[in-house]
C-alpha atoms as a PDB file:
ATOM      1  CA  UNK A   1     130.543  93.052  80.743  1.00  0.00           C
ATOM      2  CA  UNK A   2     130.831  90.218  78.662  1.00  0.00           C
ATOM      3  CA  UNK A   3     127.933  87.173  78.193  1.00  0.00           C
ATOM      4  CA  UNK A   4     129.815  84.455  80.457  1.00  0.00           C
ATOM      5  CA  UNK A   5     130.712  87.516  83.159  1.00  0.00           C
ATOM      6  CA  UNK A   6     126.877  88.396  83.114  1.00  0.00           C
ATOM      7  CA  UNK A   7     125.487  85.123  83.380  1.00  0.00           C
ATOM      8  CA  UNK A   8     127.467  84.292  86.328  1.00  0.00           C
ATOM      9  CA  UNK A   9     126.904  87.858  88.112  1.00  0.00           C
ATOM     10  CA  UNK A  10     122.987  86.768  87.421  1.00  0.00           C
ATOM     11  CA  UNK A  11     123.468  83.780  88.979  1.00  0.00           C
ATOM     12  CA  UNK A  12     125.263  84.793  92.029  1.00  0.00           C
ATOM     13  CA  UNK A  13     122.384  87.451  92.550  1.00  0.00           C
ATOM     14  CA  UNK A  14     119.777  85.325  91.983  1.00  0.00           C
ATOM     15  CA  UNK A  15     121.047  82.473  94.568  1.00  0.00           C
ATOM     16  CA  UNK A  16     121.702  85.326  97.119  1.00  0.00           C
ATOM     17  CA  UNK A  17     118.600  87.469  96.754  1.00  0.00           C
ATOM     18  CA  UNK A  18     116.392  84.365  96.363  1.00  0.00           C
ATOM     19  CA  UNK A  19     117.442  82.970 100.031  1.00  0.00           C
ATOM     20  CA  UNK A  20     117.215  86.660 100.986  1.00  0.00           C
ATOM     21  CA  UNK A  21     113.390  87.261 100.381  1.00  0.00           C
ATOM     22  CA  UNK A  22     112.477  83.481 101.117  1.00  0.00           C
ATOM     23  CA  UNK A  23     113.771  82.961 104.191  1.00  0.00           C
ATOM     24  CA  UNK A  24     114.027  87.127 105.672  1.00  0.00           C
ATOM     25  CA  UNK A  25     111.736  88.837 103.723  1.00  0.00           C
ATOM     26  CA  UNK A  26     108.620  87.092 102.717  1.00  0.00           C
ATOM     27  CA  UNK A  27     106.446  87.666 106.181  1.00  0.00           C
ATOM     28  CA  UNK A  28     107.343  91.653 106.615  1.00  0.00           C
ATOM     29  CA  UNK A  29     106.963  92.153 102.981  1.00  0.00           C
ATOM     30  CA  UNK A  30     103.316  90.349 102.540  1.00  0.00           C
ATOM     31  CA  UNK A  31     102.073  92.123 105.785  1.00  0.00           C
ATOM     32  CA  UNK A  32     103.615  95.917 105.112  1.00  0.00           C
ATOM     33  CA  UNK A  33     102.120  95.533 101.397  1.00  0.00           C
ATOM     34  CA  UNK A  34      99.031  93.569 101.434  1.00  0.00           C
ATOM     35  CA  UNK A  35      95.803  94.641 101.065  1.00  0.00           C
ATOM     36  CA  UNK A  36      97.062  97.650  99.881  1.00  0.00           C
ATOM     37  CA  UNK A  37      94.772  97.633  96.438  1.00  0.00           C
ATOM     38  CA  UNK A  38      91.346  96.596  97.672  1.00  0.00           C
ATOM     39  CA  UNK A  39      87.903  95.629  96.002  1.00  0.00           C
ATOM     40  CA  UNK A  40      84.114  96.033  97.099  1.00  0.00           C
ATOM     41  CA  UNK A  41      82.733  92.611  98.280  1.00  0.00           C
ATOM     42  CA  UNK A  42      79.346  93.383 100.219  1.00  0.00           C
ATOM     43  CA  UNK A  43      77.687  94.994 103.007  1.00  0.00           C
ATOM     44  CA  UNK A  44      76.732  93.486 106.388  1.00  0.00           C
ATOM     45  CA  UNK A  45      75.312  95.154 109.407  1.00  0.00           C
ATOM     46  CA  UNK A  46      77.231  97.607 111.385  1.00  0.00           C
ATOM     47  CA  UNK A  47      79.541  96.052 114.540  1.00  0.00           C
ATOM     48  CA  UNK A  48      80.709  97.028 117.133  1.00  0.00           C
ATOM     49  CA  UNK A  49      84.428  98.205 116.540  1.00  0.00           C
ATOM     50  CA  UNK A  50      83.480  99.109 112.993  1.00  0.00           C
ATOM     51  CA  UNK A  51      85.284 102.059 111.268  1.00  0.00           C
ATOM     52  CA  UNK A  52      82.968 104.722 110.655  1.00  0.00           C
ATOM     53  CA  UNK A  53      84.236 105.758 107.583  1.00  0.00           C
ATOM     54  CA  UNK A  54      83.139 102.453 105.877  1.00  0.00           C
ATOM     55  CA  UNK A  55      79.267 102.937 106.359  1.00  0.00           C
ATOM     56  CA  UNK A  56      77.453 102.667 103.579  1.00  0.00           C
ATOM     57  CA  UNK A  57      74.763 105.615 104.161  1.00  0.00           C
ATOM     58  CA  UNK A  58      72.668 104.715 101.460  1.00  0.00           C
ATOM     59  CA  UNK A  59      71.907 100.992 102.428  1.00  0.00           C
ATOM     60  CA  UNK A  60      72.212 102.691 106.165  1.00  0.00           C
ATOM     61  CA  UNK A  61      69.152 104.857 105.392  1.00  0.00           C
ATOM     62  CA  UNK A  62      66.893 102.569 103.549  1.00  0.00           C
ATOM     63  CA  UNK A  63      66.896  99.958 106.804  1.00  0.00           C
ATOM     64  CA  UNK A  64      67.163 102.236 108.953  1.00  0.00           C
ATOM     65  CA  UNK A  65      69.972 101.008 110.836  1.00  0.00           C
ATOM     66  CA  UNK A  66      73.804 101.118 110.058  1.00  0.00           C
ATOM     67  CA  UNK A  67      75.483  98.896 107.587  1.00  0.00           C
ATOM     68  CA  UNK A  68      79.432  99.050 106.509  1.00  0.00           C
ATOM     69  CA  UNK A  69      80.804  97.995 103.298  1.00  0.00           C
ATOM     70  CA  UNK A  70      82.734  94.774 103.251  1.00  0.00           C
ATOM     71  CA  UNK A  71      86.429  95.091 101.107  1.00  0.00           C
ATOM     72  CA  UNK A  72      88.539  92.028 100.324  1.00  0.00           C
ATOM     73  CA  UNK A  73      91.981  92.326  99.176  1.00  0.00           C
ATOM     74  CA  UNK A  74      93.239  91.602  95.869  1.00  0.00           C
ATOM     75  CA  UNK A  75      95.311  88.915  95.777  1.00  0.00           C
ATOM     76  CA  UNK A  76      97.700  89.968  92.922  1.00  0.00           C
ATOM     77  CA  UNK A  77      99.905  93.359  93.462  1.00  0.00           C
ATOM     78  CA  UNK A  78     101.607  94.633  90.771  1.00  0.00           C
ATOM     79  CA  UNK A  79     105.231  96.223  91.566  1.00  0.00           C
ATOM     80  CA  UNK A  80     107.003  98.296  89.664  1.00  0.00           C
ATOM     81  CA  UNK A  81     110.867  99.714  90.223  1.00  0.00           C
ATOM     82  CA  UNK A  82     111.811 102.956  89.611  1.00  0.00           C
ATOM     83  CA  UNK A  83     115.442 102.117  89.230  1.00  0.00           C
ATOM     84  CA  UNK A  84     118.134 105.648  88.798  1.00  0.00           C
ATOM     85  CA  UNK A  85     120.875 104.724  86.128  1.00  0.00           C
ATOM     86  CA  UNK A  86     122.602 108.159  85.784  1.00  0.00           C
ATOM     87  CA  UNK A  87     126.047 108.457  85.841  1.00  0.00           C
ATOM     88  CA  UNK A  88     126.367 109.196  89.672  1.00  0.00           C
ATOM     89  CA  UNK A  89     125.468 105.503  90.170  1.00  0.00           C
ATOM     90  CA  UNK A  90     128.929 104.793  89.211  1.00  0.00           C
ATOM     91  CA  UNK A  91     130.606 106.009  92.171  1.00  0.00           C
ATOM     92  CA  UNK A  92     131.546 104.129  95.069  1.00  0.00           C
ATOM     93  CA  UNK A  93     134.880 105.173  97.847  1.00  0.00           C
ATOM     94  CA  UNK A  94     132.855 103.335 100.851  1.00  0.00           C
ATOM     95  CA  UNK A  95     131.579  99.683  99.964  1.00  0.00           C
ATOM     96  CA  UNK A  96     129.837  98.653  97.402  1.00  0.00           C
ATOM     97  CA  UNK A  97     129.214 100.853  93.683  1.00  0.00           C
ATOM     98  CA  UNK A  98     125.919 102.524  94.538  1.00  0.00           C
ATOM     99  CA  UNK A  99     124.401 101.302  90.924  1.00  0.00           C
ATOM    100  CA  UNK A 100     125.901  98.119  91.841  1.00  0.00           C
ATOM    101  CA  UNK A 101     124.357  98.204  95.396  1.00  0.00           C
ATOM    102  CA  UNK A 102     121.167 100.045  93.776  1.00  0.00           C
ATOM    103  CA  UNK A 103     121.110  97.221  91.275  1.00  0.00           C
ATOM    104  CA  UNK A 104     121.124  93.982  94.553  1.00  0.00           C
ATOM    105  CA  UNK A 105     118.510  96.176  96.634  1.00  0.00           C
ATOM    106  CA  UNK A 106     115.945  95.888  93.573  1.00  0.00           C
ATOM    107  CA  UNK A 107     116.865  92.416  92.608  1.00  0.00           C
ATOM    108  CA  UNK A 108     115.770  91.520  96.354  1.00  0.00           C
ATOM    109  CA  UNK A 109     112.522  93.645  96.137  1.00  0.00           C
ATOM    110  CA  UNK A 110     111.965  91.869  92.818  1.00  0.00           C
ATOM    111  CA  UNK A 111     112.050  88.481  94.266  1.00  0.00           C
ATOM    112  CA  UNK A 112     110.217  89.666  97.388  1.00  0.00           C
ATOM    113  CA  UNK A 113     107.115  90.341  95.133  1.00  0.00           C
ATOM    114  CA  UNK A 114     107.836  87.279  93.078  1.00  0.00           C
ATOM    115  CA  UNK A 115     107.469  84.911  96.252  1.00  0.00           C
ATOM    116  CA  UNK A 116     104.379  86.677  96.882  1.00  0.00           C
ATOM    117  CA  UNK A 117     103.172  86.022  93.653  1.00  0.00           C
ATOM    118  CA  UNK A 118     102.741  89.495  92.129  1.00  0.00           C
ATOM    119  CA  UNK A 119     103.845  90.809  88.898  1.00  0.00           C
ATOM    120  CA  UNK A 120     107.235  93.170  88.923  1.00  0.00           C
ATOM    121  CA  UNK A 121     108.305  95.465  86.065  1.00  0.00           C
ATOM    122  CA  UNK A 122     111.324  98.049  85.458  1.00  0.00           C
ATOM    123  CA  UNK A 123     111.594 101.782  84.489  1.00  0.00           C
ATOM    124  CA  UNK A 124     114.854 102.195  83.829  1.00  0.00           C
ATOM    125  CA  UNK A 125     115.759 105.992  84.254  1.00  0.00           C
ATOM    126  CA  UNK A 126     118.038 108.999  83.488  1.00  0.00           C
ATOM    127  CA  UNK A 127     117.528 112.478  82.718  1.00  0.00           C
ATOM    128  CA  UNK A 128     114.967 110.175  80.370  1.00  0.00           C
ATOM    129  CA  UNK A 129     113.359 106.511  80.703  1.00  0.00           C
ATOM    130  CA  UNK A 130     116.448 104.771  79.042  1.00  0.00           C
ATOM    131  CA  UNK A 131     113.897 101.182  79.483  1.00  0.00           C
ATOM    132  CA  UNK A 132     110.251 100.363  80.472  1.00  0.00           C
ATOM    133  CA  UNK A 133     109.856  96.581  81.536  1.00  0.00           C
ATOM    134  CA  UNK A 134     106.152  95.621  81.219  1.00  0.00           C
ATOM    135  CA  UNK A 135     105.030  94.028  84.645  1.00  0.00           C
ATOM    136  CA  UNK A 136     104.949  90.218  84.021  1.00  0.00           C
ATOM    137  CA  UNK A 137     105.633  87.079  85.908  1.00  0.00           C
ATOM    138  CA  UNK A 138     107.134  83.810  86.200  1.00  0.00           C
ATOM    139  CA  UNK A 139     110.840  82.945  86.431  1.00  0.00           C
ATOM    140  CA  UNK A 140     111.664  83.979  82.935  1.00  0.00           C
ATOM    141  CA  UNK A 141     110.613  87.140  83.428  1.00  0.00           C
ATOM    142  CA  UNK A 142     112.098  87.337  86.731  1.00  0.00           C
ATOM    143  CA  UNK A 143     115.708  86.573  85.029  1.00  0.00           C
ATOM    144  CA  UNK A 144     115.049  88.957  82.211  1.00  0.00           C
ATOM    145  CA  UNK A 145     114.799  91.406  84.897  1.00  0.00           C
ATOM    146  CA  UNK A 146     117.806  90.698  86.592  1.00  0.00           C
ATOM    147  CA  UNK A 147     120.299  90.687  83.549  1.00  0.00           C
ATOM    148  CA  UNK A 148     118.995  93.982  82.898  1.00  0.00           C
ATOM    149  CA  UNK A 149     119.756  95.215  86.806  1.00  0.00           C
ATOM    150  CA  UNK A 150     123.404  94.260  85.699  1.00  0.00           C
ATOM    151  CA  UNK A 151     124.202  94.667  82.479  1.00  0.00           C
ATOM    152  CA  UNK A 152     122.201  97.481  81.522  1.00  0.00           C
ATOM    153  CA  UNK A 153     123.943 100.533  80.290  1.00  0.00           C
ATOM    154  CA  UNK A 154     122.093 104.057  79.745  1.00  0.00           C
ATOM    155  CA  UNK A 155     122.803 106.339  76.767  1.00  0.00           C
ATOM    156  CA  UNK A 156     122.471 109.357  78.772  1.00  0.00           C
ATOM    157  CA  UNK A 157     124.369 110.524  82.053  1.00  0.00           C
ATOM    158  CA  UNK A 158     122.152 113.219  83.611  1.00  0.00           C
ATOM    159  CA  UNK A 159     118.774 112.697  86.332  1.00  0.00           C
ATOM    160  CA  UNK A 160     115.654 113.744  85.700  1.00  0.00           C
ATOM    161  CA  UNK A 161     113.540 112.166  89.098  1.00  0.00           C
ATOM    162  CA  UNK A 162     110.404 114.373  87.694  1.00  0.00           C
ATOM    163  CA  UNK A 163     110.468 112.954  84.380  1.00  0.00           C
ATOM    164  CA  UNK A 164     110.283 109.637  85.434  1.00  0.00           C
ATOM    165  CA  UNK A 165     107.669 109.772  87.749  1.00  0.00           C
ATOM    166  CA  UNK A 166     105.287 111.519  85.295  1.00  0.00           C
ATOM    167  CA  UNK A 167     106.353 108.414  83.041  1.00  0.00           C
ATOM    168  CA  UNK A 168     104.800 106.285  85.563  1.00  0.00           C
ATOM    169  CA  UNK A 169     102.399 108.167  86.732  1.00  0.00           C
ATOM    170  CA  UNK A 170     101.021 108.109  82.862  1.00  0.00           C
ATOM    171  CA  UNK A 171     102.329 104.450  81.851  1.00  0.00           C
ATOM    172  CA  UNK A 172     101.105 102.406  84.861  1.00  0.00           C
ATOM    173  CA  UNK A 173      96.944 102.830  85.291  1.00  0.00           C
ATOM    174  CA  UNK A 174      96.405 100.990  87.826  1.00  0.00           C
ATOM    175  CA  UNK A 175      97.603 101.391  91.175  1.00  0.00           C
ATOM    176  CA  UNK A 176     100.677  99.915  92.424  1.00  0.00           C
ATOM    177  CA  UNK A 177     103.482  99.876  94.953  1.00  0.00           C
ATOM    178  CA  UNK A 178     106.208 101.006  93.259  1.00  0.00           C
ATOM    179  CA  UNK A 179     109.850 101.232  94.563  1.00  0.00           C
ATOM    180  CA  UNK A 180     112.172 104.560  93.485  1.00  0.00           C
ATOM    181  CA  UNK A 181     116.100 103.388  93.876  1.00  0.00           C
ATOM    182  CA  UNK A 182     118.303 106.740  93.502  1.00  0.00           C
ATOM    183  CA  UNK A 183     120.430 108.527  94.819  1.00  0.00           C
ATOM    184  CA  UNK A 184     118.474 111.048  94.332  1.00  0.00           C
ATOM    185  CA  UNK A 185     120.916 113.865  93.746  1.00  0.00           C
ATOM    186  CA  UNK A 186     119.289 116.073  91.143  1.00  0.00           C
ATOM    187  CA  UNK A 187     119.225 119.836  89.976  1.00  0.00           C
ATOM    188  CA  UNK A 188     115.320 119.828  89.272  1.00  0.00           C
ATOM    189  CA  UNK A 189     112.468 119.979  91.740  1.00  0.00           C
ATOM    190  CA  UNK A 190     110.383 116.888  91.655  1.00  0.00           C
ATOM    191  CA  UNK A 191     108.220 118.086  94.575  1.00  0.00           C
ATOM    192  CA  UNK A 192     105.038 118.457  92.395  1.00  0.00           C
ATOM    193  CA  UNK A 193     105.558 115.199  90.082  1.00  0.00           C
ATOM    194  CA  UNK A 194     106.453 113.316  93.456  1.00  0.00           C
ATOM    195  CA  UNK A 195     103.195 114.790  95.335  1.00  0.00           C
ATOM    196  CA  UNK A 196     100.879 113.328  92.051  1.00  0.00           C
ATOM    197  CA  UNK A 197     102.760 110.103  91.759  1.00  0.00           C
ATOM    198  CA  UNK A 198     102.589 109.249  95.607  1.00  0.00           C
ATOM    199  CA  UNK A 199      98.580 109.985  95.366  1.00  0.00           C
ATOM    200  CA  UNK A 200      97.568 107.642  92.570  1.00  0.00           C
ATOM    201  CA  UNK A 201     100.613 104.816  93.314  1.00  0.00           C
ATOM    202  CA  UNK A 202     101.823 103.485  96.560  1.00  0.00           C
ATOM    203  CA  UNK A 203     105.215 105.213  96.445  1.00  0.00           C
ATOM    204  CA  UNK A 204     108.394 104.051  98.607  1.00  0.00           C
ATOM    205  CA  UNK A 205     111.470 106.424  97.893  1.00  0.00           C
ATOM    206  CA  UNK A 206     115.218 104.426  98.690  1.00  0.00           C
ATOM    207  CA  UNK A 207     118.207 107.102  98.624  1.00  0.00           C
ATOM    208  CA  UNK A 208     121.412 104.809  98.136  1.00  0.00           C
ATOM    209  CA  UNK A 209     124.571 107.038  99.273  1.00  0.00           C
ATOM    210  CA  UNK A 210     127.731 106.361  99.721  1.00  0.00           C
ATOM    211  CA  UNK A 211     128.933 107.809 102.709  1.00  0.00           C
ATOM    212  CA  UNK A 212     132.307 110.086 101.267  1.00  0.00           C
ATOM    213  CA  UNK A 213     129.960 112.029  99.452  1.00  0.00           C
ATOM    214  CA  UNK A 214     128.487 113.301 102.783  1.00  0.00           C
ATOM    215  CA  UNK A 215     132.045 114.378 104.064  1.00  0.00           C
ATOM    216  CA  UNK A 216     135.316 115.753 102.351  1.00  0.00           C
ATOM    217  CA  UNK A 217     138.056 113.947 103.097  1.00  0.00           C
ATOM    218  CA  UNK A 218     141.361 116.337 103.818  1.00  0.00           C
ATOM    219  CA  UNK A 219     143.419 115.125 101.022  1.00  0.00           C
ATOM    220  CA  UNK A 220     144.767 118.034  99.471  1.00  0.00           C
ATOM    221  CA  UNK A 221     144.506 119.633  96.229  1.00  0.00           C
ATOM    222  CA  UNK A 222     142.233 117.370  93.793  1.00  0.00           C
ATOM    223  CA  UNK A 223     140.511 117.311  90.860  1.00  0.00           C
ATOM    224  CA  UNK A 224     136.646 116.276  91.178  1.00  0.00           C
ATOM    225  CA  UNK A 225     134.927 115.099  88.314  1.00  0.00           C
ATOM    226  CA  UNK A 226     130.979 115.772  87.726  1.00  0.00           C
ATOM    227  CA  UNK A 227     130.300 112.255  86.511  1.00  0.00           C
ATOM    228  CA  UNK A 228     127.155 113.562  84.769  1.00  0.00           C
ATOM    229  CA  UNK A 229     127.841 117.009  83.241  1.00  0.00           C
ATOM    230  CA  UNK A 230     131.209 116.126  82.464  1.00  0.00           C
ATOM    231  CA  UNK A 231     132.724 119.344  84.485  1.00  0.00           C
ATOM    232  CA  UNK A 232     135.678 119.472  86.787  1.00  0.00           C
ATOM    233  CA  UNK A 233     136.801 121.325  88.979  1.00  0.00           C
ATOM    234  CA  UNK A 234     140.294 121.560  91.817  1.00  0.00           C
ATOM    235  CA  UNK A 235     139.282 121.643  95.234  1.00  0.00           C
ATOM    236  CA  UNK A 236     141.726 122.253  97.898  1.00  0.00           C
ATOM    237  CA  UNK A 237     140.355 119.658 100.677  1.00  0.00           C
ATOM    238  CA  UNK A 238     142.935 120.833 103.085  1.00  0.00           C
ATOM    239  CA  UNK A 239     140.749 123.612 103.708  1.00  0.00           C
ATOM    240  CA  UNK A 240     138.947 123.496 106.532  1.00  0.00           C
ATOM    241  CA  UNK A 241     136.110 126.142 105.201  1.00  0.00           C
ATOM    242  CA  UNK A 242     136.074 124.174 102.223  1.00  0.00           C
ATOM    243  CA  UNK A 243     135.610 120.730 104.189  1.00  0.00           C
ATOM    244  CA  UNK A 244     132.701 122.934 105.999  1.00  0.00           C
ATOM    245  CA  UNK A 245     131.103 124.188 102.754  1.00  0.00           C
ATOM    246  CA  UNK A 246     130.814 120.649 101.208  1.00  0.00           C
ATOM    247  CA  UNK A 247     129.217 119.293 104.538  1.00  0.00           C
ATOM    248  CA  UNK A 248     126.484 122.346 104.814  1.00  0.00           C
ATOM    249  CA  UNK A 249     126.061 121.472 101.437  1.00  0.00           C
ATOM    250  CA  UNK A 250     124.951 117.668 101.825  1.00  0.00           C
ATOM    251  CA  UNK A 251     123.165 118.173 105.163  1.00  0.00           C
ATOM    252  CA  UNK A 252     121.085 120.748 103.213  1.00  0.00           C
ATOM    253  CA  UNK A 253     120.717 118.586 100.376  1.00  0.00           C
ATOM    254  CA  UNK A 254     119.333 115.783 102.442  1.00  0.00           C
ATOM    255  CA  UNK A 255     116.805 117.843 104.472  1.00  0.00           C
ATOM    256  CA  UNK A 256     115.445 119.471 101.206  1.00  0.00           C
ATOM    257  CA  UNK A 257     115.131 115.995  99.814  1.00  0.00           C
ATOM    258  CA  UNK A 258     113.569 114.310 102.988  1.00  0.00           C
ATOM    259  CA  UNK A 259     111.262 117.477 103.257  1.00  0.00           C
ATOM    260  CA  UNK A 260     110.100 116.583  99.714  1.00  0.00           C
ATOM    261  CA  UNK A 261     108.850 113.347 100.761  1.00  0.00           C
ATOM    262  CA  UNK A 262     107.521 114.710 104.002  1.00  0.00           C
ATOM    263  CA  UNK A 263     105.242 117.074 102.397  1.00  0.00           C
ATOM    264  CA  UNK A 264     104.391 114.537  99.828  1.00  0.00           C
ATOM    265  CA  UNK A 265     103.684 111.736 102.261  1.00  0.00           C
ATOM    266  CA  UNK A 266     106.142 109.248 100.330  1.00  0.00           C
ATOM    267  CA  UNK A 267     107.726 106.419 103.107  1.00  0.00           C
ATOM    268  CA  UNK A 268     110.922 106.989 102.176  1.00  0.00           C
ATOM    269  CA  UNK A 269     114.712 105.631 103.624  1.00  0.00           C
ATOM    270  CA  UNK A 270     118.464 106.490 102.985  1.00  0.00           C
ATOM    271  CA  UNK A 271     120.929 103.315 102.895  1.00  0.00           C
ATOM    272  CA  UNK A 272     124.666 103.697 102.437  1.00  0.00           C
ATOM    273  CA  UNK A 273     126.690 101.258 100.504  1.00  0.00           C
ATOM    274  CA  UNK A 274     128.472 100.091 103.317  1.00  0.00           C
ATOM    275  CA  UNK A 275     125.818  99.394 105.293  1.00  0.00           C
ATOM    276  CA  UNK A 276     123.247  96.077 105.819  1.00  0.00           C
ATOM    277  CA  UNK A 277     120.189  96.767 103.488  1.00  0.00           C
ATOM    278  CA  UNK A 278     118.524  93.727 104.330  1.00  0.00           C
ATOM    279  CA  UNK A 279     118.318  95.281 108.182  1.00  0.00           C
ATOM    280  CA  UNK A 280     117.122  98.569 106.559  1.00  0.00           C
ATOM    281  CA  UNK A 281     114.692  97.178 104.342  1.00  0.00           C
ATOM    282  CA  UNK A 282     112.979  94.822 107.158  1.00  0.00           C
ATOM    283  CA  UNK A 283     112.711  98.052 109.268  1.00  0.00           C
ATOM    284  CA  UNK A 284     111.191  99.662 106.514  1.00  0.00           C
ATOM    285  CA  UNK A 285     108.429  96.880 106.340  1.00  0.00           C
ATOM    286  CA  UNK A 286     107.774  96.896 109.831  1.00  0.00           C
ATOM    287  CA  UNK A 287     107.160 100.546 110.198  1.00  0.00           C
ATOM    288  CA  UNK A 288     104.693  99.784 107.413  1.00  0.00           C
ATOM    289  CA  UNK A 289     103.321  96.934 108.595  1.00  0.00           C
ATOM    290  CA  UNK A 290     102.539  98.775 111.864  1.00  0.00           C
ATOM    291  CA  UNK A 291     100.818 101.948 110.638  1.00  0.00           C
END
């Protein structure tokens, strides 16, 4: 993509993603992530209504009478996107490219945070970390960001999920809510890195899919191309046990993937490229919000 293309791609994304998380997002995300890194501000007397698990037994036994500890919420989060730029990304038969869709979700979520005044970095990620982004802010940093989402380009093809959650799970100290943006179709298990990085980080897994790759289409005989090993391979799609095979395939794929987050208590969602991520977001945020 040449200078003049990007620069006007950054533009456009910025103009639509900036009305998108003022005027839509702002209000769910500030209430499904505030509060979510807390420090110690005093105790008072136990009240009525009180949770339990916030008495402070040691002030509670020297007075004789129950006290809680008092938190306040820090006003600063810092976000951090996990953003998958394998060579998968770069398919796309139902709407949008998924890394191009990928690429708008986390430009949104970037902005989101921005409004609410928190600092936003980038791991950029393959079957390595192709790019760490420091978590900074202001609206040069906020561009920086962007260009990247677009113009990037990875020197590997493969996906290594596990790998890159270690990498944050290592680079980022402090807690924060972090975003992963795949489409999470990889050979390795990351049950074990995803279980450690959802415990010390706020983890929120997005699968972006585009919705052929769930069914085969009955086209024939055709040549399909694995975008990240290089291998190919003829299929005859008029086959109806074929068809059958590929679909088993992706619904097992997806409930192995969704039990992963399950068992690791990560909020995840799945959003296909042809469908209205700003809906599926705000849902997201609500059912947050709510808990």
């Amino acid at each position: 993509m040449e200078a003049s293309e990007l620069l006007k791609k950054v533009r456009q994304i910025e103009i639509k993603t900036r009305g998108l998380s003022q005027n839509i997002f702002a209000g769910e995300y500030h209430s499904a992530f505030k509060g979510r890194g807390v420090t110690f501000a005093e105790v008072r007397e136990y009240q009525y209504g009180d949770d339990i698990r916030d008495i402070d037994w040691n002030v509670t036994a020297r007075n004789n009478h129950p006290y809680v500890k008092v938190y306040e919420e820090e006003r600063e989060l810092t976000v951090v996107l996990l953003i998958d730029v394998s060579n998968s990304g770069k398919f796309g038969a139902v709407g949008s490219i998924k890394r191009e869709f990928i690429s708008e979700i986390a430009a949104t979520l970037a902005f989101s945070a921005t409004q609410n005044k928190d600092k936003v970095g980038v791991i950029f990620f393959s079957d390595k970390v192709e790019k760490f982004i420091p978590p900074g802010k202001g609206r040069r940093h906020m561009l920086l960001i962007i260009r990247e989402l677009l113009g990037f380009q990875p020197e590997n093809k493969g996906t290594d999920v596990a790998y890159a959650l270690r990498f944050l799970t290592d680079a980022i100290k402090k807690r924060c809510t972090t975003f992963m943006i795949s489409d999470f179709i990889a050979q390795n298990d990351y049950s074990q890195a995803l279980t450690i990085c959802g415990k010390k980080h706020d983890l929120t897994a997005i699968q972006v899919y585009d919705k052929r790759e769930a069914t085969l289409p009955n086209v024939g005989l055709v040549k399909l191309l694995d975008s990240e090993t290089g291998q190919t391979k003829w299929v005859n799609t008029s086959s109806k046990k074929v068809r059958n095979l590929y679909g088993k395939w992706w619904y097992e794929h997806q409930q192995v993937m969704n039990d992963r987050f399950v068992k690791s208590k990560v909020n995840h969602t799945s959003i296909a490229t042809d469908e209205d991520y700003v809906k599926a977001l705000m849902t997201m945020f609500k059912m947050r919000g709510v808990r």
